[in-house]
Protein backbone atom coordinates (compact mmCIF):
# COMPACT_ATOMS: atom_id res chain seq x y z
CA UNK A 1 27.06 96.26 18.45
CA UNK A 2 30.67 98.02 17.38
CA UNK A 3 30.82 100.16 14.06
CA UNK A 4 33.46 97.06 12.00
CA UNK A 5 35.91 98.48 9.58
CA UNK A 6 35.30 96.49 6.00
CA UNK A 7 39.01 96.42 5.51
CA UNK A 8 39.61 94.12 8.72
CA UNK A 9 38.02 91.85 6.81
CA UNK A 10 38.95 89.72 3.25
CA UNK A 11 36.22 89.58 0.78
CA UNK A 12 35.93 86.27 -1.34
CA UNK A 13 33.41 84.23 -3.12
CA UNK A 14 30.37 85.31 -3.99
CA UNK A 15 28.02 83.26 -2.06
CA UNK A 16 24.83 85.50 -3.30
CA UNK A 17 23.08 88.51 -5.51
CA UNK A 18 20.27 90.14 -4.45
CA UNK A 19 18.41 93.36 -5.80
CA UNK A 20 20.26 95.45 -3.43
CA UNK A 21 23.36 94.00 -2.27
CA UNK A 22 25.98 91.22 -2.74
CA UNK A 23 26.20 88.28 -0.35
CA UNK A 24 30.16 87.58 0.33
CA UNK A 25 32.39 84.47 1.64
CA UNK A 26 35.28 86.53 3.73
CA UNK A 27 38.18 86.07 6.49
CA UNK A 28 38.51 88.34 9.31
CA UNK A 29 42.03 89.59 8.69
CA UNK A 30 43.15 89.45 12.30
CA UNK A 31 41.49 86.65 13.70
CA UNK A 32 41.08 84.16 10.63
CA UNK A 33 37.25 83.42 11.46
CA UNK A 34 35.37 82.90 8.61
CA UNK A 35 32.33 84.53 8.28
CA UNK A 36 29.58 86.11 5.72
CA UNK A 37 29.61 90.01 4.41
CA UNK A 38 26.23 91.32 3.06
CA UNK A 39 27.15 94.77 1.37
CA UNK A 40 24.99 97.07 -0.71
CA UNK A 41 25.20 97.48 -4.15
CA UNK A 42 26.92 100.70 -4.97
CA UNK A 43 24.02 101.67 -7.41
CA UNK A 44 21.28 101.23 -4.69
CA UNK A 45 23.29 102.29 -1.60
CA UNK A 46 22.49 106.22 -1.86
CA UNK A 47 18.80 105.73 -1.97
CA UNK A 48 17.35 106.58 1.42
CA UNK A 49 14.53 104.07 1.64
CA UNK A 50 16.49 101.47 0.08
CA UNK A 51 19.40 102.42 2.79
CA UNK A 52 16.76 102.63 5.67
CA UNK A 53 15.36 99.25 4.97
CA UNK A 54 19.30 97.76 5.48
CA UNK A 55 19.36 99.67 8.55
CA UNK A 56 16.07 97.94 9.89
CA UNK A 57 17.50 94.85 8.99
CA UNK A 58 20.76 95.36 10.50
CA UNK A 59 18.93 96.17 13.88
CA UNK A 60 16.47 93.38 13.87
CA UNK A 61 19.04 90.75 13.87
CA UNK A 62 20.51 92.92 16.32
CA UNK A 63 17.79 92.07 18.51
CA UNK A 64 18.11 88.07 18.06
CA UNK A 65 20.30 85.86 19.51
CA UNK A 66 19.32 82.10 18.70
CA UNK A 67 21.39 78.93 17.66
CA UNK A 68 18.54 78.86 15.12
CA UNK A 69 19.00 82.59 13.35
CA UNK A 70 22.00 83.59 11.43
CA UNK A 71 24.09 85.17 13.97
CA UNK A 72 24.82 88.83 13.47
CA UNK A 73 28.49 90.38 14.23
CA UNK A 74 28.06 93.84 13.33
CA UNK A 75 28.04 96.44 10.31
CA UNK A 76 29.17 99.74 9.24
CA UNK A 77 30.03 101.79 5.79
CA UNK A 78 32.90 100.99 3.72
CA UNK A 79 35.08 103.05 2.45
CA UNK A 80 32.90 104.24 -0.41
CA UNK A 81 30.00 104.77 2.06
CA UNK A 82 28.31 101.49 0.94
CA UNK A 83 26.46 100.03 4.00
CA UNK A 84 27.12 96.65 5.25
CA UNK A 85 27.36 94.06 7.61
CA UNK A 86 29.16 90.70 9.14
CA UNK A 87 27.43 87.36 9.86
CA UNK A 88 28.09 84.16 10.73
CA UNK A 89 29.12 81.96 8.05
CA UNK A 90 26.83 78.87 7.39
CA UNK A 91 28.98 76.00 5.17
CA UNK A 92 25.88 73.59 4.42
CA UNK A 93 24.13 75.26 1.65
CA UNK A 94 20.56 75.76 2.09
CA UNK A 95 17.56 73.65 2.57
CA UNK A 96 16.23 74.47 -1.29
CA UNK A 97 19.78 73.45 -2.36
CA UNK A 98 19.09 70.23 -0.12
CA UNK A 99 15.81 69.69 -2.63
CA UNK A 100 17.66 71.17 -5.77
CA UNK A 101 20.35 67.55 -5.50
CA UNK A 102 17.57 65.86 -5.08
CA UNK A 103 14.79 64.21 -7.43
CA UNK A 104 12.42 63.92 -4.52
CA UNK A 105 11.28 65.03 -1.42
CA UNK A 106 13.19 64.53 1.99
CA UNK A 107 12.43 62.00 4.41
CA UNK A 108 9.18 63.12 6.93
CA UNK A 109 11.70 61.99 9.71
CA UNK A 110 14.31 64.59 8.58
CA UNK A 111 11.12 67.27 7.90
CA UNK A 112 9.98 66.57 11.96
CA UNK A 113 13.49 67.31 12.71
CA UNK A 114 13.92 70.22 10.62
CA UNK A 115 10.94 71.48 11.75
CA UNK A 116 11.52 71.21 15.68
CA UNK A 117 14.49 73.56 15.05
CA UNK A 118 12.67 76.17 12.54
CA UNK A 119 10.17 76.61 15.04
CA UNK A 120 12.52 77.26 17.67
CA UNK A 121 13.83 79.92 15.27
CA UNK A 122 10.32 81.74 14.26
CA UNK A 123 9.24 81.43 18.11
CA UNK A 124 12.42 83.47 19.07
CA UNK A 125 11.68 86.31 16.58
CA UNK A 126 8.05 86.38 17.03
CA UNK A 127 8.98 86.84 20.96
CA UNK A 128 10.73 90.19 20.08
CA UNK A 129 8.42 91.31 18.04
CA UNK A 130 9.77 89.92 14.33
CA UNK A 131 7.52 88.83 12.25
CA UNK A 132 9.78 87.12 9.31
CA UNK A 133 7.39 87.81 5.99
CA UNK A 134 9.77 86.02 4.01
CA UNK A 135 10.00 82.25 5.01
CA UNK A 136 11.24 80.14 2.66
CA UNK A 137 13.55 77.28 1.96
CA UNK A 138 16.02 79.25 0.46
CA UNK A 139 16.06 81.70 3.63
CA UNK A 140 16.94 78.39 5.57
CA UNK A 141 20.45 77.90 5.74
CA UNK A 142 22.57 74.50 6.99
CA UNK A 143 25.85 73.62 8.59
CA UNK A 144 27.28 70.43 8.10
CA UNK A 145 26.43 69.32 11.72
CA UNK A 146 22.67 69.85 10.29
CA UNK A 147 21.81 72.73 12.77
CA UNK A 148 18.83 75.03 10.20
CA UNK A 149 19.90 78.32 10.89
CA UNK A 150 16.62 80.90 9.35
CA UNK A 151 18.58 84.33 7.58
CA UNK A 152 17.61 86.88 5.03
CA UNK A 153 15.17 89.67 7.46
CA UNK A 154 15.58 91.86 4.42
CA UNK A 155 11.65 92.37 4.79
CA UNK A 156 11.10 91.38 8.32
CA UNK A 157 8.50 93.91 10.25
CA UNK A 158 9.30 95.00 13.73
CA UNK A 159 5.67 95.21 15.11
CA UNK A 160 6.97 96.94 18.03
CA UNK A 161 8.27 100.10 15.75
CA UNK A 162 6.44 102.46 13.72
CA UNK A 163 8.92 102.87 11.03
CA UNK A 164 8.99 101.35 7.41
CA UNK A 165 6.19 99.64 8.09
CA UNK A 166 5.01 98.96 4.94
CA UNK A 167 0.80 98.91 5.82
CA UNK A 168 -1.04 98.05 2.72
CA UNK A 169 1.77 96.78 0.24
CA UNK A 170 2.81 93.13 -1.06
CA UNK A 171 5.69 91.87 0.48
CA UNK A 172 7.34 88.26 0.90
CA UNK A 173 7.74 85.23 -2.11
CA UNK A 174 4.49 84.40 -3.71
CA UNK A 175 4.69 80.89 -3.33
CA UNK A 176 4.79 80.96 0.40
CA UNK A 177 2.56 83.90 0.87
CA UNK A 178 -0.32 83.44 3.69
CA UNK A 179 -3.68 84.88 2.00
CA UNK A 180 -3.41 87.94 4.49
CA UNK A 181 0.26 88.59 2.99
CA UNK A 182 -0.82 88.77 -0.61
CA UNK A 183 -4.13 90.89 0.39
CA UNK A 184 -1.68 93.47 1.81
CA UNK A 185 -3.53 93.36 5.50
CA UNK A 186 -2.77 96.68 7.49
CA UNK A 187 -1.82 94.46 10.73
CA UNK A 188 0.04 90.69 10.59
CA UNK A 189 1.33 88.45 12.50
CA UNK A 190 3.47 85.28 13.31
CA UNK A 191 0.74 83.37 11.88
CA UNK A 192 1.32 84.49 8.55
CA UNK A 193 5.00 83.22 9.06
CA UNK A 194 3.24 79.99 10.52
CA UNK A 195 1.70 79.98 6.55
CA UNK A 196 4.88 79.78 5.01
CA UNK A 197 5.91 77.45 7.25
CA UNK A 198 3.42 75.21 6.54
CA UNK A 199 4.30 75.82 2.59
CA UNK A 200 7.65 74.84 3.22
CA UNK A 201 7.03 71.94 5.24
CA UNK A 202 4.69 70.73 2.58
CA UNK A 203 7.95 71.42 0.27
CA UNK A 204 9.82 69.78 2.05
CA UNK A 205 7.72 66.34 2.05
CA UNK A 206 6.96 65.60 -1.66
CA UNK A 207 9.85 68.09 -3.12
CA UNK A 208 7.24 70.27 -4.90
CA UNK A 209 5.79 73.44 -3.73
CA UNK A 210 1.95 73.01 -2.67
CA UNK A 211 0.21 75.14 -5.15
CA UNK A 212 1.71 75.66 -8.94
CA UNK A 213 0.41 78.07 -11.48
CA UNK A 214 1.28 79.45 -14.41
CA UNK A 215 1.21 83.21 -13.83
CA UNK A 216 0.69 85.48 -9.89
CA UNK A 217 -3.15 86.10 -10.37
CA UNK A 218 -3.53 82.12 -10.62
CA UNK A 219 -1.36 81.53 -7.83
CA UNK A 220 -2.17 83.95 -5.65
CA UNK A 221 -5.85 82.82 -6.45
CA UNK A 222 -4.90 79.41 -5.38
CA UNK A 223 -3.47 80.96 -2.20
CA UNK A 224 -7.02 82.89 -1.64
CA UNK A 225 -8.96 80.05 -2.09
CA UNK A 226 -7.67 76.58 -3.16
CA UNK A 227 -8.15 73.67 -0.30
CA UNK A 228 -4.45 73.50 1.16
CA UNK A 229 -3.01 70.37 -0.49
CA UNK A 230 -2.21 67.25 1.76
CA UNK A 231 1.29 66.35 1.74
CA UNK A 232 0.30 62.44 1.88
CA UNK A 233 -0.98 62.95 -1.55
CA UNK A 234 2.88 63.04 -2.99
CA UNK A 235 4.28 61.45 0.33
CA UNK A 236 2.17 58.55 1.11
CA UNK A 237 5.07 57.57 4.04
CA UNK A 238 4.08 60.56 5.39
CA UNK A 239 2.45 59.90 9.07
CA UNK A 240 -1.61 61.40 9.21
CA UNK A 241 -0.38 63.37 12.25
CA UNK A 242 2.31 65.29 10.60
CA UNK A 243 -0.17 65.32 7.30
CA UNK A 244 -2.55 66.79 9.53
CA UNK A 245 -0.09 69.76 11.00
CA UNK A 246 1.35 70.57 7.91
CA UNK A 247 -2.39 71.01 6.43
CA UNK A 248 -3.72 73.33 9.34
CA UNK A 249 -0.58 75.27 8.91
CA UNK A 250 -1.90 76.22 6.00
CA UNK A 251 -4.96 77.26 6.74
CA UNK A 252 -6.94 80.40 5.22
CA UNK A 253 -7.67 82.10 8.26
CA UNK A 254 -4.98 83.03 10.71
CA UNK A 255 -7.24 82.00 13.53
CA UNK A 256 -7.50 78.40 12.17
CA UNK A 257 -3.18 78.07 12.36
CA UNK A 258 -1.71 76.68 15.98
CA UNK A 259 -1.67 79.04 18.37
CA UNK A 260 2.26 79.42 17.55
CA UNK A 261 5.61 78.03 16.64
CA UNK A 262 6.04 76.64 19.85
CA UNK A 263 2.45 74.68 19.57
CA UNK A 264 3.84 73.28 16.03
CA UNK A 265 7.06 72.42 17.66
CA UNK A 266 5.53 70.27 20.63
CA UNK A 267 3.67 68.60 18.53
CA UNK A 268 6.46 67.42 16.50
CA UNK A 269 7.74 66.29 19.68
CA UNK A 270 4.83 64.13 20.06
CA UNK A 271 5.00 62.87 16.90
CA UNK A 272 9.21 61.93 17.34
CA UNK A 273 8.04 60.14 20.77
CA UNK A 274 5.00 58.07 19.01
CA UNK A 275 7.38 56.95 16.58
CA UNK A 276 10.47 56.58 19.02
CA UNK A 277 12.66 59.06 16.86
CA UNK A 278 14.27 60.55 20.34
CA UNK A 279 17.86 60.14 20.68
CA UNK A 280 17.35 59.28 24.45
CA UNK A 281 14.07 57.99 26.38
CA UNK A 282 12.13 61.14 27.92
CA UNK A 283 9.74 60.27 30.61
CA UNK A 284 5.94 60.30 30.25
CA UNK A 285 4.54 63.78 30.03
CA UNK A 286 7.65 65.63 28.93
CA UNK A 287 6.93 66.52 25.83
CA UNK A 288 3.35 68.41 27.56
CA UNK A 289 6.22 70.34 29.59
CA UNK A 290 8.13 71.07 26.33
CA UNK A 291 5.34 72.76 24.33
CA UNK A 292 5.69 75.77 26.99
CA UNK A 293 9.62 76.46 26.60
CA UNK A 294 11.80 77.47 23.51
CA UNK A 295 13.75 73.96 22.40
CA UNK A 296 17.00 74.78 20.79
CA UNK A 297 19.12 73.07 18.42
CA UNK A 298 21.92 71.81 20.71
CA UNK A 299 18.78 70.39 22.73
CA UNK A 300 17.94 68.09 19.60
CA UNK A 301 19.15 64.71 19.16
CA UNK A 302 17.34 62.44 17.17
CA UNK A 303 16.96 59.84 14.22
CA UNK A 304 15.76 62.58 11.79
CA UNK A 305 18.77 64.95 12.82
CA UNK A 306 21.31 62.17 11.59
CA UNK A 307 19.25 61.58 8.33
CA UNK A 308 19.63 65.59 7.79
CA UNK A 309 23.63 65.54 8.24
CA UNK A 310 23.89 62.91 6.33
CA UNK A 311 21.26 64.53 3.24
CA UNK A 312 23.56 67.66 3.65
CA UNK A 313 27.30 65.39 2.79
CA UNK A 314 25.56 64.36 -0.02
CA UNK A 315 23.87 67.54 -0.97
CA UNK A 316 27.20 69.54 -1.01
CA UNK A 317 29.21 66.53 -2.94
CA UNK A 318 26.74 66.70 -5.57
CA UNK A 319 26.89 70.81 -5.59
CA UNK A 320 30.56 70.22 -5.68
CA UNK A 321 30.32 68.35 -9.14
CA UNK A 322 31.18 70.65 -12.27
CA UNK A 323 27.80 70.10 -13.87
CA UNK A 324 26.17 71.66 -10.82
CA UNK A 325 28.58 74.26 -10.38
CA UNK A 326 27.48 75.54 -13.70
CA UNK A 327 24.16 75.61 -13.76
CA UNK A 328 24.81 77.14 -10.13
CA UNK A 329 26.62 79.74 -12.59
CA UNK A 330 23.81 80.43 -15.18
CA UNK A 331 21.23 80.59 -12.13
CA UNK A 332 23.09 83.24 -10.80
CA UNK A 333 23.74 85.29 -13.93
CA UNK A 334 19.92 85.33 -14.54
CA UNK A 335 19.18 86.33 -10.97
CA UNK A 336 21.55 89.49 -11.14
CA UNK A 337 20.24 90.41 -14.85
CA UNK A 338 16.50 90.21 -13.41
CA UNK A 339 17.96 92.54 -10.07
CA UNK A 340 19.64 95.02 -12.56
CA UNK A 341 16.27 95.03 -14.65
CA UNK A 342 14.27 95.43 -11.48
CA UNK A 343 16.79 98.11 -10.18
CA UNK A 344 16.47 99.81 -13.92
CA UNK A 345 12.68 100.47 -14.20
CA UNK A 346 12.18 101.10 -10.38
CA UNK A 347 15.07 104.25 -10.80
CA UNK A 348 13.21 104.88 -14.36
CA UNK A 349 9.54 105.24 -12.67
């Protein structure tokens, strides 16, 4: 990829605040395309490790081209010699601002959907090696055609390179943690993604996160431990065969997941064919073929993919409304004063 130049291109809204850098809306001055600018905080940008782990980041995505990742245009250092780097701009929110408008959980024909594409997504990045760490439905972003696009490999691990590896710590979100995750295991894999797949799925279903607590040691006990929670509990439209993925997704031991993303995305397959969500007929045995080749999104037409454009017009007219846009507002102040607190007593330690 080309070193960019930060000044070919117009910064605007704000679209997110991280610990480390700033999320931008901007305009490529000579072309017009809109697209997305992550850039590192000025404060943060100097420290090595911190500036090595934006590096890794900027050449994983690098290394994937998918309709189902975030695409990735290229970075540099601005003028300052602040890293960042240029992305494709996604205008559909994300799927946790999909359950945010909401007062209940989607539709298990727009979660099969959803899922067929995510899938197609994690299979991609496990093939090069990627192992996400940090799935989660705010890492899942939408357009308005309702193509999921997975972003945010801020702590993605490229298995295939012995650098920043981070053997033996805690990384990822704790509710969507696989038990090997929160035990720090010196060696993961796609199935831990597989995990937090399965704890977004289950999200996704009865609009509550499968396993609440009221402090870390509780829920990372319940993560450890607790039975994984059937979605048809909270869902009870939910069909027993996508109750029954969703449930082995989140198994305790890796070895008890699917084999892999693909495996989870054939079977939704099945389960759009036994209920006759396909856009068009496929002939008998297809969807056998299917489980052994990456489906992408453009390659998905179905009842649950109309349901999800639809969800996301709504979504985005409620987000549009000023009462959202200011608690929007106060969510984001709080966000940045817990970064600059986290950023204060990591530089003070």
């Amino acid at each position: 990829m080309p070193r960019l130049n930060l000044d070919d291109y117009e910064l605007g809204e704000v679209l997110g605040i991280g610990s480390a850098g700033t999320i931008y809306e901007a305009t490529d001055r000579h072309t017009g395309q809109k697209v997305a600018v992550k850039r590192l905080h000025t404060t943060v940008s100097r420290d090595p490790l911190i500036g090595a782990r934006f590096r890794r980041e900027m050449g994983i995505l690098e290394k994937l081209s998918h309709p189902n990742i975030v695409g990735y245009f290229g970075g540099g250092e601005d003028p300052e010699g602040n890293l960042f780097y240029v992305m494709e701009f996604v205008d559909g929110g994300s799927v946790r601002d999909l359950l945010a408008s909401r007062s209940s959980g989607l539709d298990w024909k727009i979660v099969v959907s959803a899922a067929v594409q995510i899938c197609s997504a994690l299979q991609c990045a496990h093939n090069n090696g990627i192992i996400h760490r940090d799935l989660k439905p705010g890492n899942l972003f939408l357009t308005r055609d309702a193509s999921i696009k997975l972003g945010d490999f801020g702590i993605a691990r490229d298995v295939r390179s012995k650098e920043l590896t981070d053997t033996g710590l805690t990384v990822g979100t704790h509710a969507y943690m696989a038990p090997e995750q929160i035990m720090g295991a010196a060696s993961i894999s796609g199935k831990a993604d597989l995990y937090a797949l399965g704890c977004c799925l289950h999200e996704m279903l009865t609009g509550q996160k499968p396993y609440i607590a009221e402090n870390f040691p509780q829920l990372f006990e319940m993560h450890l431990r607790a039975q994984p929670p059937r979605p048809s509990l909270l869902a009870p439209n939910c069909p027993p065969e996508l109750d029954a993925i969703v449930t082995q997704l989140m198994a305790k031991k890796p070895e008890d997941r699917p084999f892999n993303a693909r495996e989870v995305q054939g079977r939704m397959f099945q389960i759009m064919d036994q209920y006759q969500l396909r856009g068009q007929p496929h002939t008998p045995g297809s969807t056998q073929a299917e489980v052994k080749k990456d489906i992408s999104a453009e390659k998905v037409g179905d009842v649950g993919r109309n349901m999800l454009r639809d969800s996301i017009d709504d979504s985005l007219r409620r987000m549009a409304t000023p009462e959202f846009s200011a608690r929007r507002f106060l969510i984001a102040i709080v966000v940045l004063a817990i970064a600059a607190l986290a950023f204060y007593l990591v530089a003070k330690s």
